[in-house]
C-alpha atoms as a PDB file:
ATOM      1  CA  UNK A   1       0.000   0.000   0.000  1.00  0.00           C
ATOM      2  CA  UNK A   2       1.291   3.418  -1.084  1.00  0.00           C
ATOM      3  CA  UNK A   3       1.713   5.501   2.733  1.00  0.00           C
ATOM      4  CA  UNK A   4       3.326   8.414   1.140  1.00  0.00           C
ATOM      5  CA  UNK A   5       4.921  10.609  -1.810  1.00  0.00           C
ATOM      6  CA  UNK A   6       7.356  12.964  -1.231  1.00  0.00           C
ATOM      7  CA  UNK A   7       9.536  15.529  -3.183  1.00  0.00           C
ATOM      8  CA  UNK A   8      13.221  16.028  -2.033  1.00  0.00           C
ATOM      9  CA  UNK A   9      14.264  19.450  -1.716  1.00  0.00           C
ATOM     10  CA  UNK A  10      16.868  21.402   0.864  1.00  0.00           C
ATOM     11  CA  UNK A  11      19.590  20.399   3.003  1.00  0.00           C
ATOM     12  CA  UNK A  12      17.225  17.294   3.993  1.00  0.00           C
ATOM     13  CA  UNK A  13      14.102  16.160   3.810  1.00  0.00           C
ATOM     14  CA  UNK A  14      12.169  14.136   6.667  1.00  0.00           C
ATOM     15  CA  UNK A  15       9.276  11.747   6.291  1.00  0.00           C
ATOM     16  CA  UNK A  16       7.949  11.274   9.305  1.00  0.00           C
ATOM     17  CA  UNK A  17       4.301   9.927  11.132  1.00  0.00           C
ATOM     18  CA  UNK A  18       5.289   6.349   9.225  1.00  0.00           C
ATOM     19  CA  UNK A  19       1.808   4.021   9.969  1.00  0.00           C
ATOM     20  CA  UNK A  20       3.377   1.111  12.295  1.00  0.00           C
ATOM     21  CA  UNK A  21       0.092  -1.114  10.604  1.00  0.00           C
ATOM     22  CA  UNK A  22       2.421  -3.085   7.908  1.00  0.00           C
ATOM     23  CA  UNK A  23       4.723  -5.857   8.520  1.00  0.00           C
ATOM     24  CA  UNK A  24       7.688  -4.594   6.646  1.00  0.00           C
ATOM     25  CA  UNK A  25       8.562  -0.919   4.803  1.00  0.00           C
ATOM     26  CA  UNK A  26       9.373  -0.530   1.273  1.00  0.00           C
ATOM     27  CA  UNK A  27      11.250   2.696   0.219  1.00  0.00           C
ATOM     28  CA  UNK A  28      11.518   3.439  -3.612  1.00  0.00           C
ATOM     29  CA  UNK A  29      14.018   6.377  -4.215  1.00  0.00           C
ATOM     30  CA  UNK A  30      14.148   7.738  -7.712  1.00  0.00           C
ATOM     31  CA  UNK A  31      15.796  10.883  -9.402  1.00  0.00           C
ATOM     32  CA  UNK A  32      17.935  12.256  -6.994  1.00  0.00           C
ATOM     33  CA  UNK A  33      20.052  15.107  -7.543  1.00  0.00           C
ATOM     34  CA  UNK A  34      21.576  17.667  -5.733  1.00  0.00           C
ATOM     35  CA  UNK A  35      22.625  21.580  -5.921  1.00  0.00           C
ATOM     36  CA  UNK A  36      26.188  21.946  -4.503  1.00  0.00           C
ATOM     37  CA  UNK A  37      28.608  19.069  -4.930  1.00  0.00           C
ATOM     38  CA  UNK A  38      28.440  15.265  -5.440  1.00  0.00           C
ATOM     39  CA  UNK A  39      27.815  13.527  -2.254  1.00  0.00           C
ATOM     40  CA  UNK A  40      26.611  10.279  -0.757  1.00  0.00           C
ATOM     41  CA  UNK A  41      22.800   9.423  -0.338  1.00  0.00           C
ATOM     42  CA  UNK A  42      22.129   9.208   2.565  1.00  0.00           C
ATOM     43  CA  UNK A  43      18.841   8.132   5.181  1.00  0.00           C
ATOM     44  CA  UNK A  44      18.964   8.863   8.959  1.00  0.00           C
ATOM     45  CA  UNK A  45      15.862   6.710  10.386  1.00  0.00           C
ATOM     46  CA  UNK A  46      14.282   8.109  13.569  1.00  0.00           C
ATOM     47  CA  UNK A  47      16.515  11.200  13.489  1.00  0.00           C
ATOM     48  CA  UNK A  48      19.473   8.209  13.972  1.00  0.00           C
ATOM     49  CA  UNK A  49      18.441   7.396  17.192  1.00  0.00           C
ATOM     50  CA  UNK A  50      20.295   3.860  16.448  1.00  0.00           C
ATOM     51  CA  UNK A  51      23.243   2.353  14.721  1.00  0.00           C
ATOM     52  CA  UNK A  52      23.576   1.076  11.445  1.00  0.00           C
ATOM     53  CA  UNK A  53      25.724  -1.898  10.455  1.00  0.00           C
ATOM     54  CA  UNK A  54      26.234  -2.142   7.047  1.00  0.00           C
ATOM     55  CA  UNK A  55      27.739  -4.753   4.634  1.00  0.00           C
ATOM     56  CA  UNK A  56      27.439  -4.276   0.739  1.00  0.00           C
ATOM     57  CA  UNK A  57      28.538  -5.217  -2.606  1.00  0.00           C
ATOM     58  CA  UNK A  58      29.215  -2.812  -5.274  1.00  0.00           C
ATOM     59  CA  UNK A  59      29.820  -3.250  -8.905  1.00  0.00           C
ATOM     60  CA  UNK A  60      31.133  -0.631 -11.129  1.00  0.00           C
ATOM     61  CA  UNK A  61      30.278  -0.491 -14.980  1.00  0.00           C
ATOM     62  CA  UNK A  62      33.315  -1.648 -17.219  1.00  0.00           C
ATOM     63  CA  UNK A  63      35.868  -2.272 -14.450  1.00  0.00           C
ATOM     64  CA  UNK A  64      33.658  -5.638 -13.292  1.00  0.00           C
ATOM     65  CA  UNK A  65      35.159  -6.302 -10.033  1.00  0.00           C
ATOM     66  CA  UNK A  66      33.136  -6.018  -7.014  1.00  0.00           C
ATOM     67  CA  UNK A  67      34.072  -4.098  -3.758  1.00  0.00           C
ATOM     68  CA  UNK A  68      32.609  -4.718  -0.367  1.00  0.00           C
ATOM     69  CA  UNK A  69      32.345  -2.303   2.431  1.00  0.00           C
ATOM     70  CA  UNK A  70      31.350  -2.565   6.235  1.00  0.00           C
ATOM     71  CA  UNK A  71      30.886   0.768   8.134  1.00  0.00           C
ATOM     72  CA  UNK A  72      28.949   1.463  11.294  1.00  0.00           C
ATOM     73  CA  UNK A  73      27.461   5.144  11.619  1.00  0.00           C
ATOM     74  CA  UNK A  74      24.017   6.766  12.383  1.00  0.00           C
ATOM     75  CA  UNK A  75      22.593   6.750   8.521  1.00  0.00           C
ATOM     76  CA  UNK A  76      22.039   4.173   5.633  1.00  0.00           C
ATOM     77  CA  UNK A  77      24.195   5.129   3.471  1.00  0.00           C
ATOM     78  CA  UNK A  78      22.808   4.315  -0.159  1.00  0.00           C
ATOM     79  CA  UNK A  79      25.964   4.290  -2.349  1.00  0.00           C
ATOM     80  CA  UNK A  80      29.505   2.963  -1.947  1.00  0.00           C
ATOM     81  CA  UNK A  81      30.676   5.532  -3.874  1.00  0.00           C
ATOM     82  CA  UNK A  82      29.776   9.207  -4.956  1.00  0.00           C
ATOM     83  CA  UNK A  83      26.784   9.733  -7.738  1.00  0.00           C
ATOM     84  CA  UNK A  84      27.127  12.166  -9.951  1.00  0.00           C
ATOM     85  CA  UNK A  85      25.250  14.935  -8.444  1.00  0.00           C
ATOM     86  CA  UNK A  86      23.024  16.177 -11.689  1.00  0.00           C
ATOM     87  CA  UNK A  87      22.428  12.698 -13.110  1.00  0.00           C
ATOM     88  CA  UNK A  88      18.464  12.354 -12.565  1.00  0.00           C
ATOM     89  CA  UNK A  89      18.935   8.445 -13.657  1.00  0.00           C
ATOM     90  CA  UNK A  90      20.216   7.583  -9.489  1.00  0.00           C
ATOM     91  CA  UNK A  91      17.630   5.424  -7.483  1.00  0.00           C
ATOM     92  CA  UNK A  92      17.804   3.378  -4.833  1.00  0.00           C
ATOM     93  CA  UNK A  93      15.336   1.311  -3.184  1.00  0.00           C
ATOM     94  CA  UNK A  94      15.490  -0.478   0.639  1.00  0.00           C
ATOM     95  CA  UNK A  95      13.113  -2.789   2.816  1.00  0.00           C
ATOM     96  CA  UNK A  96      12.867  -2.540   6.319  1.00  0.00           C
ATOM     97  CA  UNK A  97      11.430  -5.708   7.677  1.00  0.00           C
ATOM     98  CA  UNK A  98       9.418  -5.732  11.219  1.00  0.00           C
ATOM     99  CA  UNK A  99       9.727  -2.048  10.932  1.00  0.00           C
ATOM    100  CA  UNK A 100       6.920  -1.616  13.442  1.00  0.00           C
ATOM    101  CA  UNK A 101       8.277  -3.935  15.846  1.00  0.00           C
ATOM    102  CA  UNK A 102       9.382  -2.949  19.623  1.00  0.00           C
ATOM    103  CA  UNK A 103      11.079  -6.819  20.318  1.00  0.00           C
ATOM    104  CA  UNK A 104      14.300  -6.620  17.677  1.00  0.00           C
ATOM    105  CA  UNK A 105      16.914  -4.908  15.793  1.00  0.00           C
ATOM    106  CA  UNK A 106      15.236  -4.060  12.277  1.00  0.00           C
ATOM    107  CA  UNK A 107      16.917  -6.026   8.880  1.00  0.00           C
ATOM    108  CA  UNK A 108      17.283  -3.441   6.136  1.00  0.00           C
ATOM    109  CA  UNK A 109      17.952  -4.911   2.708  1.00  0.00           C
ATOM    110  CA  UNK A 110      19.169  -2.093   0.290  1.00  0.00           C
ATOM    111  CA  UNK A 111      20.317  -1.838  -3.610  1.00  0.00           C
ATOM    112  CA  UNK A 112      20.586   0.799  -5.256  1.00  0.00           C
ATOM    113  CA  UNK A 113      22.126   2.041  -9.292  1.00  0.00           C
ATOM    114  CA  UNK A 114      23.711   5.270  -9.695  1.00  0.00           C
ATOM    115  CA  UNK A 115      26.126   7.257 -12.443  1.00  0.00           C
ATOM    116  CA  UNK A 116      29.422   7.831 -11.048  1.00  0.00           C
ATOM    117  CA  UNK A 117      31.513   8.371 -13.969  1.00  0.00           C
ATOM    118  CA  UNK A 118      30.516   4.772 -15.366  1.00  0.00           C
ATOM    119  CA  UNK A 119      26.945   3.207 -14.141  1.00  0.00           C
ATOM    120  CA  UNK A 120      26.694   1.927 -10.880  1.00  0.00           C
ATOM    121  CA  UNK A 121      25.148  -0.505  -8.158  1.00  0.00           C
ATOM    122  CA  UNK A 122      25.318  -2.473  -5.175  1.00  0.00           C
ATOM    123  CA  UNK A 123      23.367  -4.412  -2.689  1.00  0.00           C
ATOM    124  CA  UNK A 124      23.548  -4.510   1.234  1.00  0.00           C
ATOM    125  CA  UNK A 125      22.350  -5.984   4.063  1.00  0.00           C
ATOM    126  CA  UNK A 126      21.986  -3.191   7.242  1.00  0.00           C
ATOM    127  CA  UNK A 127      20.704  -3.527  10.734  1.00  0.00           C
ATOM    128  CA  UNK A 128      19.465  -0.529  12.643  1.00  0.00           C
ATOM    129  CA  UNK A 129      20.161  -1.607  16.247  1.00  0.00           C
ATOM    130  CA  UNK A 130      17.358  -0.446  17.604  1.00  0.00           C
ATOM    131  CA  UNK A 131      13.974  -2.095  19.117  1.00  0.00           C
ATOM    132  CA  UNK A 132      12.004   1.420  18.731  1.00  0.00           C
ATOM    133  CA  UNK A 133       9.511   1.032  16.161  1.00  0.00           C
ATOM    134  CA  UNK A 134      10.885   3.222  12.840  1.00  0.00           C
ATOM    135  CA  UNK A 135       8.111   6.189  12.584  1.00  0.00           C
ATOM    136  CA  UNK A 136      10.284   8.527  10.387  1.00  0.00           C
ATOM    137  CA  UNK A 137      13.083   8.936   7.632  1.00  0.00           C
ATOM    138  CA  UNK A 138      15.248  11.935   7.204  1.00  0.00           C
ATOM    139  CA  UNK A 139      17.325  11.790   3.799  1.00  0.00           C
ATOM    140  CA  UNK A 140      19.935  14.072   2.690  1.00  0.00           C
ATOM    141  CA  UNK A 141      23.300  14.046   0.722  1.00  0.00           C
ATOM    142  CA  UNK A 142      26.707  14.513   1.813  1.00  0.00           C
ATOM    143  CA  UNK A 143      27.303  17.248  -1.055  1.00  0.00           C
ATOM    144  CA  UNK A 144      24.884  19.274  -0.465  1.00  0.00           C
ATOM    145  CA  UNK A 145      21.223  20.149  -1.026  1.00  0.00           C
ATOM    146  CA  UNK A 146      18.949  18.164  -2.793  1.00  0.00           C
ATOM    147  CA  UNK A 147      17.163  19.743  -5.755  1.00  0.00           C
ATOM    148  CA  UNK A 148      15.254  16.669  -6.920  1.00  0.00           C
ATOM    149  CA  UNK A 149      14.157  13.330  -6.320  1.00  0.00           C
ATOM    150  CA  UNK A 150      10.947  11.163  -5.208  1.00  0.00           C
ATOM    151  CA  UNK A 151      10.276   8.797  -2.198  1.00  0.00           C
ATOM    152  CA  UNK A 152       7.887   6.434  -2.704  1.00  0.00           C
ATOM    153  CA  UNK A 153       6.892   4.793   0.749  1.00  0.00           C
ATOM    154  CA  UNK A 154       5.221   1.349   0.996  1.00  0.00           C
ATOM    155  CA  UNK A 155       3.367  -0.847   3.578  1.00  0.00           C
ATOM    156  CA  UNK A 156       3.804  -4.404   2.972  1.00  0.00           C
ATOM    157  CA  UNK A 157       1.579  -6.390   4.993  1.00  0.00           C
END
């Protein structure tokens, strides 16, 4: 079920008052850009109240080898590498599973294609080490504002 459509703009922009009546969340990211510099995209969930673990896999366009990263920090990060800032073809797309739930860490499982200099992607596995219940997502980009872009938010039951 569509919960929410919303237009990127500024230095970030939050989502927030997510329904807790799904199972899972589904976050559909498409045509980001931003104003000042190329950055990494970027998703702070309950204004990073918890920790992310990440592990991903990236893949870049003509060089075919893959890299794999594992950070901890206070946002999903959606890119292993820095999108081209104007390129409106960047989207990204993660599922939070038992997003609602107050017993457990949450799963995230994230993938995302960008333009770099070559075409892009990656997938990931992240845990937000948290048992709050996820009510709201703040994104932003390490480069500056965003000028463009769509989130499409979905309730899976």
């Amino acid at each position: 079920t569509l919960l929410s459509t919303t237009t990127l703009s500024g230095a970030s922009t939050t989502i927030s008052g997510i329904s807790g009546s799904y199972i899972d969340l589904q976050v559909v990211v498409v045509g980001v850009t931003n104003a000042t510099g190329d950055g990494e995209f970027r998703v702070a969930i309950n204004s990073s109240t918890g920790s992310i673990m990440s592990g991903t896999m990236g893949y870049k366009h003509g060089v075919g080898t893959f890299t794999v990263n594992g950070t901890s920090s206070g946002n999903l990060t959606l890119t292993n590498s820095t999108p081209d800032r104007a390129n409106s073809q960047n989207a990204y797309r993660f599922t939070i599973y038992r997003y609602a739930s107050s017993d457990a860490n949450k799963m995230i499982a994230h993938n995302a294609t960008w333009i770099d200099t070559d075409p892009m992607f990656f997938v990931g596995t992240s845990d937000f080490y948290s048992t709050s219940a996820i009510t709201s997502l703040q994104f932003s980009n390490t480069g500056g504002n965003l000028t463009g872009g769509t989130v499409y938010v979905y309730g899976v039951k």
